[in-house]
C-alpha atoms as a PDB file:
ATOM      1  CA  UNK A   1      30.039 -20.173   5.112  1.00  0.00           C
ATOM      2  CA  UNK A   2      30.431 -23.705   6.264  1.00  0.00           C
ATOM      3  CA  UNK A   3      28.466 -26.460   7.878  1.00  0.00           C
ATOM      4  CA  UNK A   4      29.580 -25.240  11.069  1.00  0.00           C
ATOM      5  CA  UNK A   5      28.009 -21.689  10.901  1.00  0.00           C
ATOM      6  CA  UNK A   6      24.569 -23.001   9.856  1.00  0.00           C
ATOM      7  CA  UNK A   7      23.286 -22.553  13.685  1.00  0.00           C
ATOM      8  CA  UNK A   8      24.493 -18.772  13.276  1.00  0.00           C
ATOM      9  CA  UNK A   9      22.666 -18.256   9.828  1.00  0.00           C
ATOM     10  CA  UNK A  10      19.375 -19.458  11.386  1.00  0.00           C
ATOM     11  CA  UNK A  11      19.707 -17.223  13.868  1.00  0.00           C
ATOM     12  CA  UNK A  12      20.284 -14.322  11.752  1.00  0.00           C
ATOM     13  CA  UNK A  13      17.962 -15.002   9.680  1.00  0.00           C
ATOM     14  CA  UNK A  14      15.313 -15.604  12.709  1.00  0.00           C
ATOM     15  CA  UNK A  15      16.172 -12.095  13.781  1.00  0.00           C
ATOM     16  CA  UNK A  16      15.396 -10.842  10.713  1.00  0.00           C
ATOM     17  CA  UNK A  17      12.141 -12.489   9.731  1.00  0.00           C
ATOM     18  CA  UNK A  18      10.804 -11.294  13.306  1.00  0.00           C
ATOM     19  CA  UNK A  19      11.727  -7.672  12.564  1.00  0.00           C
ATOM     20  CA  UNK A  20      10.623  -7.464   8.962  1.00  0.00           C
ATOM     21  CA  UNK A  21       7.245  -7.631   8.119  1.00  0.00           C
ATOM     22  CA  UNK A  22       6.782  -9.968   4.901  1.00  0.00           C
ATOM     23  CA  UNK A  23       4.476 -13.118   3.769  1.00  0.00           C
ATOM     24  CA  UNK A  24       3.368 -14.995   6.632  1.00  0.00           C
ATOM     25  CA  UNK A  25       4.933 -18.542   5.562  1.00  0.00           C
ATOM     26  CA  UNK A  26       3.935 -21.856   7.115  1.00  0.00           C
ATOM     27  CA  UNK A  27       7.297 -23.745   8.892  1.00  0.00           C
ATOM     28  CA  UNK A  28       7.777 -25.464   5.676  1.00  0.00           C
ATOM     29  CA  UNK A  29       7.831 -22.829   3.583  1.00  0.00           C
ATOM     30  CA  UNK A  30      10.244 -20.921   6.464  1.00  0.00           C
ATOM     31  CA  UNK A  31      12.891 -23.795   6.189  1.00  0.00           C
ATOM     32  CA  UNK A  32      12.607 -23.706   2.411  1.00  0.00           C
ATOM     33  CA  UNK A  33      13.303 -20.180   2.335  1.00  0.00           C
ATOM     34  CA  UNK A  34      16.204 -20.796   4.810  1.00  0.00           C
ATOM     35  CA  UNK A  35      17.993 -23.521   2.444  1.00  0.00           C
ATOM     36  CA  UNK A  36      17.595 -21.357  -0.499  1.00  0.00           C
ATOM     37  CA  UNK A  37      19.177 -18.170   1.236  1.00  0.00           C
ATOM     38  CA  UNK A  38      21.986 -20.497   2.629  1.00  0.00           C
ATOM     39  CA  UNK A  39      22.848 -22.313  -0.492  1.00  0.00           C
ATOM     40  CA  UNK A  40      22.663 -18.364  -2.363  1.00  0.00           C
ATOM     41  CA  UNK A  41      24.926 -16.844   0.289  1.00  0.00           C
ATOM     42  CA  UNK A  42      27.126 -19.408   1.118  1.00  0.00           C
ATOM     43  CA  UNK A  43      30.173 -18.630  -0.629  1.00  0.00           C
ATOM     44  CA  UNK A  44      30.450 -15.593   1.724  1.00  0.00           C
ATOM     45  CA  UNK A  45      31.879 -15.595   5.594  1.00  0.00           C
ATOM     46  CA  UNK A  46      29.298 -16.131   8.305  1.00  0.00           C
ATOM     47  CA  UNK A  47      30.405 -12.857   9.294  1.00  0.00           C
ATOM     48  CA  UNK A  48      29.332 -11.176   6.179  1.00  0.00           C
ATOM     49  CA  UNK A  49      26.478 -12.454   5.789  1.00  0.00           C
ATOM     50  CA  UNK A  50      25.364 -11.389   9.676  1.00  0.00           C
ATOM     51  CA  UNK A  51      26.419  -7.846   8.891  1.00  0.00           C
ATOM     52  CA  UNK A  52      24.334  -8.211   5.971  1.00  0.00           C
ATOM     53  CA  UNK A  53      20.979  -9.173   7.674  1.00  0.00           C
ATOM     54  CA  UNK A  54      21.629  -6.300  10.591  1.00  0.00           C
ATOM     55  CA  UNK A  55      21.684  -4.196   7.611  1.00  0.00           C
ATOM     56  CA  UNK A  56      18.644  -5.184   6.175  1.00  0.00           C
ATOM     57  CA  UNK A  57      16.973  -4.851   9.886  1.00  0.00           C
ATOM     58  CA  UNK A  58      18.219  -1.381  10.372  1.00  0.00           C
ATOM     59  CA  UNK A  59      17.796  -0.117   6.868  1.00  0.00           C
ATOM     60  CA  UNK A  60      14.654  -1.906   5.015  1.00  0.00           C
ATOM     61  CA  UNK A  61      11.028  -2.380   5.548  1.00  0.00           C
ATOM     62  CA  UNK A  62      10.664  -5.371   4.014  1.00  0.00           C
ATOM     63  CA  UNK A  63      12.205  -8.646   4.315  1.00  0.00           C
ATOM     64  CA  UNK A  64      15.202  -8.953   1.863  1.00  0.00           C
ATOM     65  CA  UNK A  65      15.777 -10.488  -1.611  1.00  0.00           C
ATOM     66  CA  UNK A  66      18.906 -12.220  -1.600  1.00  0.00           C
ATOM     67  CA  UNK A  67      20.378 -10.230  -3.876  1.00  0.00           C
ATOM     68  CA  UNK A  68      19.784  -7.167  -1.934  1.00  0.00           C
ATOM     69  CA  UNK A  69      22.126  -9.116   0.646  1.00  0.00           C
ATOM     70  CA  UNK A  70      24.700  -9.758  -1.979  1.00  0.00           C
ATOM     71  CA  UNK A  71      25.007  -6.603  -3.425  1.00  0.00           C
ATOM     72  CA  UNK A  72      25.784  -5.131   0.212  1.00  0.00           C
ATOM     73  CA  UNK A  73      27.837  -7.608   1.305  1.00  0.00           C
ATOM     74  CA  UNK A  74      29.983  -6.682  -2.367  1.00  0.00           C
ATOM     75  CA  UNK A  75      29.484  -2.844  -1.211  1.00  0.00           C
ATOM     76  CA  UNK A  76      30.877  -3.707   2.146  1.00  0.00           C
ATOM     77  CA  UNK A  77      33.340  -5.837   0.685  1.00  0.00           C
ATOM     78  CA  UNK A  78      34.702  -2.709  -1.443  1.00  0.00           C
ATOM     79  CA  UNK A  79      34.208  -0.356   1.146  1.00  0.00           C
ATOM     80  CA  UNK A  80      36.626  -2.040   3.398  1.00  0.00           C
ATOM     81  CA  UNK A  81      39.021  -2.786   0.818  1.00  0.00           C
ATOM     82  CA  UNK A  82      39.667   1.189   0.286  1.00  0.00           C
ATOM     83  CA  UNK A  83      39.534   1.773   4.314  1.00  0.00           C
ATOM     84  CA  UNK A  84      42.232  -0.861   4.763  1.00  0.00           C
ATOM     85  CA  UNK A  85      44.107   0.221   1.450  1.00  0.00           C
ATOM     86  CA  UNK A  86      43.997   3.825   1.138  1.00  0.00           C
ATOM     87  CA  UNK A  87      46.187   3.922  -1.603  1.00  0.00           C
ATOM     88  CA  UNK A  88      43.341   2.881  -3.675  1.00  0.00           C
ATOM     89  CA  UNK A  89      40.577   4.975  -2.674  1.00  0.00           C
ATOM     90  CA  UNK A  90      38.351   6.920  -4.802  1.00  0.00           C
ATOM     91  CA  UNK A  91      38.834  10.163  -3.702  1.00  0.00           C
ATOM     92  CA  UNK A  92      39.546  12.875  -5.842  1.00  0.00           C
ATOM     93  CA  UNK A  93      43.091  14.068  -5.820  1.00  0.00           C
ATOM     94  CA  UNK A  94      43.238  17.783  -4.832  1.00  0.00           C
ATOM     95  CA  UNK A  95      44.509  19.976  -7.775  1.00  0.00           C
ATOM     96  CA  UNK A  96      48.080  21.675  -6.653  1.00  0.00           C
ATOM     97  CA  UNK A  97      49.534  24.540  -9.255  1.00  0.00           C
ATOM     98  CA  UNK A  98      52.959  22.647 -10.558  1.00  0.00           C
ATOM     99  CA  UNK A  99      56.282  24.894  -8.937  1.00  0.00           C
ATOM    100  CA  UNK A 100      58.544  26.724 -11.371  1.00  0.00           C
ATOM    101  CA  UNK A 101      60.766  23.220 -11.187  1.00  0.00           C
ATOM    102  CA  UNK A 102      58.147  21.036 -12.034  1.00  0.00           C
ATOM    103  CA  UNK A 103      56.689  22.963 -15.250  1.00  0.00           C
ATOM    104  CA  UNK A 104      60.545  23.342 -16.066  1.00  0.00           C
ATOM    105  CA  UNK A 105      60.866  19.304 -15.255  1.00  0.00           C
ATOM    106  CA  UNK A 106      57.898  18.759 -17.390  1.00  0.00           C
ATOM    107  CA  UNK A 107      58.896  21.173 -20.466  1.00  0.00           C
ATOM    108  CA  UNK A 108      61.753  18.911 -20.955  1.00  0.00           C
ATOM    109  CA  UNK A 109      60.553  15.740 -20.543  1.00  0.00           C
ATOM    110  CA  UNK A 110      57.929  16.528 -23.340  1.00  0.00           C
ATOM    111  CA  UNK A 111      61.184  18.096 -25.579  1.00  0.00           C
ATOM    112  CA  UNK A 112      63.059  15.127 -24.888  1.00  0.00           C
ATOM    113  CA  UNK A 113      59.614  12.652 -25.991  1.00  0.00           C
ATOM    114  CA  UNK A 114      58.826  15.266 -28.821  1.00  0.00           C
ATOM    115  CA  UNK A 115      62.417  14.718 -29.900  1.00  0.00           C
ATOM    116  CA  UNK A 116      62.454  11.029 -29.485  1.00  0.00           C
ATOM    117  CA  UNK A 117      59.272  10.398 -31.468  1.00  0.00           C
ATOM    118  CA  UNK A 118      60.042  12.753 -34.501  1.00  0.00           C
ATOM    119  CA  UNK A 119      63.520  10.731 -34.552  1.00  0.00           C
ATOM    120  CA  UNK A 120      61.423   7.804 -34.819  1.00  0.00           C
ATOM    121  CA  UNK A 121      59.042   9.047 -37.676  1.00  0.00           C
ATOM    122  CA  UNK A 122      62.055  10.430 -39.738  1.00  0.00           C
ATOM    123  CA  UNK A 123      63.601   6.930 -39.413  1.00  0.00           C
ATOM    124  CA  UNK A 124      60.452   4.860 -40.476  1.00  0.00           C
ATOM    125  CA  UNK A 125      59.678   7.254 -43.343  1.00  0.00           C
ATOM    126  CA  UNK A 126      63.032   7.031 -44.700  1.00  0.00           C
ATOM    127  CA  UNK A 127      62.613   3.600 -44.117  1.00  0.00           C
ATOM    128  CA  UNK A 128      59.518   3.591 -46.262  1.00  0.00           C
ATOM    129  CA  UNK A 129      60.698   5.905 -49.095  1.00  0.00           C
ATOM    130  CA  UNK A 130      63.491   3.495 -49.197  1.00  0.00           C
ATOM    131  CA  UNK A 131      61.797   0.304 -49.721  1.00  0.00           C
ATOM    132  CA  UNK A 132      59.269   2.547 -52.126  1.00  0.00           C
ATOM    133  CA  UNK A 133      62.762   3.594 -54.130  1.00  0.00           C
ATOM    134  CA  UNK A 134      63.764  -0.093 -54.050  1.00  0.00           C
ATOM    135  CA  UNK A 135      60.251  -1.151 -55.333  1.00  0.00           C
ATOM    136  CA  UNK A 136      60.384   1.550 -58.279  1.00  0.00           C
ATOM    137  CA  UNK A 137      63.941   0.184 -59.288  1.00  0.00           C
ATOM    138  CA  UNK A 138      62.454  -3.588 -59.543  1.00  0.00           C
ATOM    139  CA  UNK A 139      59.344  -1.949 -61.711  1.00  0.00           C
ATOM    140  CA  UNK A 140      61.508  -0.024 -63.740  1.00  0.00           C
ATOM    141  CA  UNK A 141      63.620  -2.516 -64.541  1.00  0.00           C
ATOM    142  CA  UNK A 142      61.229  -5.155 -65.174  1.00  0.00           C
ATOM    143  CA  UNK A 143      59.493  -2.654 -67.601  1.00  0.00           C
ATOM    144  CA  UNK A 144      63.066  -2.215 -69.578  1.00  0.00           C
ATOM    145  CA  UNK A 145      63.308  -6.066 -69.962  1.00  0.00           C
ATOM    146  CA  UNK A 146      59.892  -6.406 -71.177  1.00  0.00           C
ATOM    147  CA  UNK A 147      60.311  -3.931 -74.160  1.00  0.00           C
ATOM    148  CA  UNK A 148      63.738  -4.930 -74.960  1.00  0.00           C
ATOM    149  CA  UNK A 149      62.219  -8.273 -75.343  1.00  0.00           C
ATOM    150  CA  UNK A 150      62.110 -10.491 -72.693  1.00  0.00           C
ATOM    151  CA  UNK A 151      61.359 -10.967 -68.655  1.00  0.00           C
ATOM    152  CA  UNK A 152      64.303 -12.756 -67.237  1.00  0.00           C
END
């Protein structure tokens, strides 16, 4: 919210303290209550924040917490996120039994990975025997030097 909207946050907020019952404050202690909602819900659009206090109208019985305003203004937020993107919706996907060319599709896509990762294994433990064969030949030799007499 801005500067600007401050004359439509009063408002909404007027509306709501005269529909909820809650502490009877004293004009001071309304305008107090006012700054401190305003400087709380500020970083969201005027709009938002209207929504949020027709909400609260409809749905409590109390006068709202500001965090009960925030956390339905991030619902709403959410909410209209997946109506606008679908794509990204929460639904459950519907389970469909796979076709004969999609289990056949599948089969050999998870040869061809099976395939491509045992290649892989065979490779780095050949790789490893060999530098373990390597290692052996250094030890081995050192040990021959060291009885014939000498570490060179």
């Amino acid at each position: 919210m801005e500067q600007k909207d401050m004359n439509r946050f009063r408002l909404a907020m007027n509306k709501t303290r005269v529909s909820l019952p809650g502490q009877t404050l004293e004009e001071k202690e309304k305008t107090l209550r006012t700054e401190v909602f305003w400087e709380v819900l500020q970083e969201y659009p005027i709009e938002m924040v209207e929504d949020a206090l027709a909400w609260a109208r409809r749905s409590l019985v109390y006068f709202p917490k500001p965090v009960e305003l925030i956390e339905w203004i991030k619902e709403e937020k959410r909410s209209r996120y997946n109506r606008e993107h679908p794509l990204y919706d929460t639904k459950a996907i519907e389970w469909k039994e796979p076709t004969e060319d999609g289990r056949r599709i599948a089969l050999q896509v998870i040869k061809e990975l099976y395939e491509k990762w045992e290649k892989k294994e065979k490779a780095e433990v050949a790789e490893r025997e060999g530098l373990f064969h390597k290692k052996r030949d250094e030890l081995k030799k050192q040990a021959r030097l060291m009885r014939e007499g000498g570490v060179r």
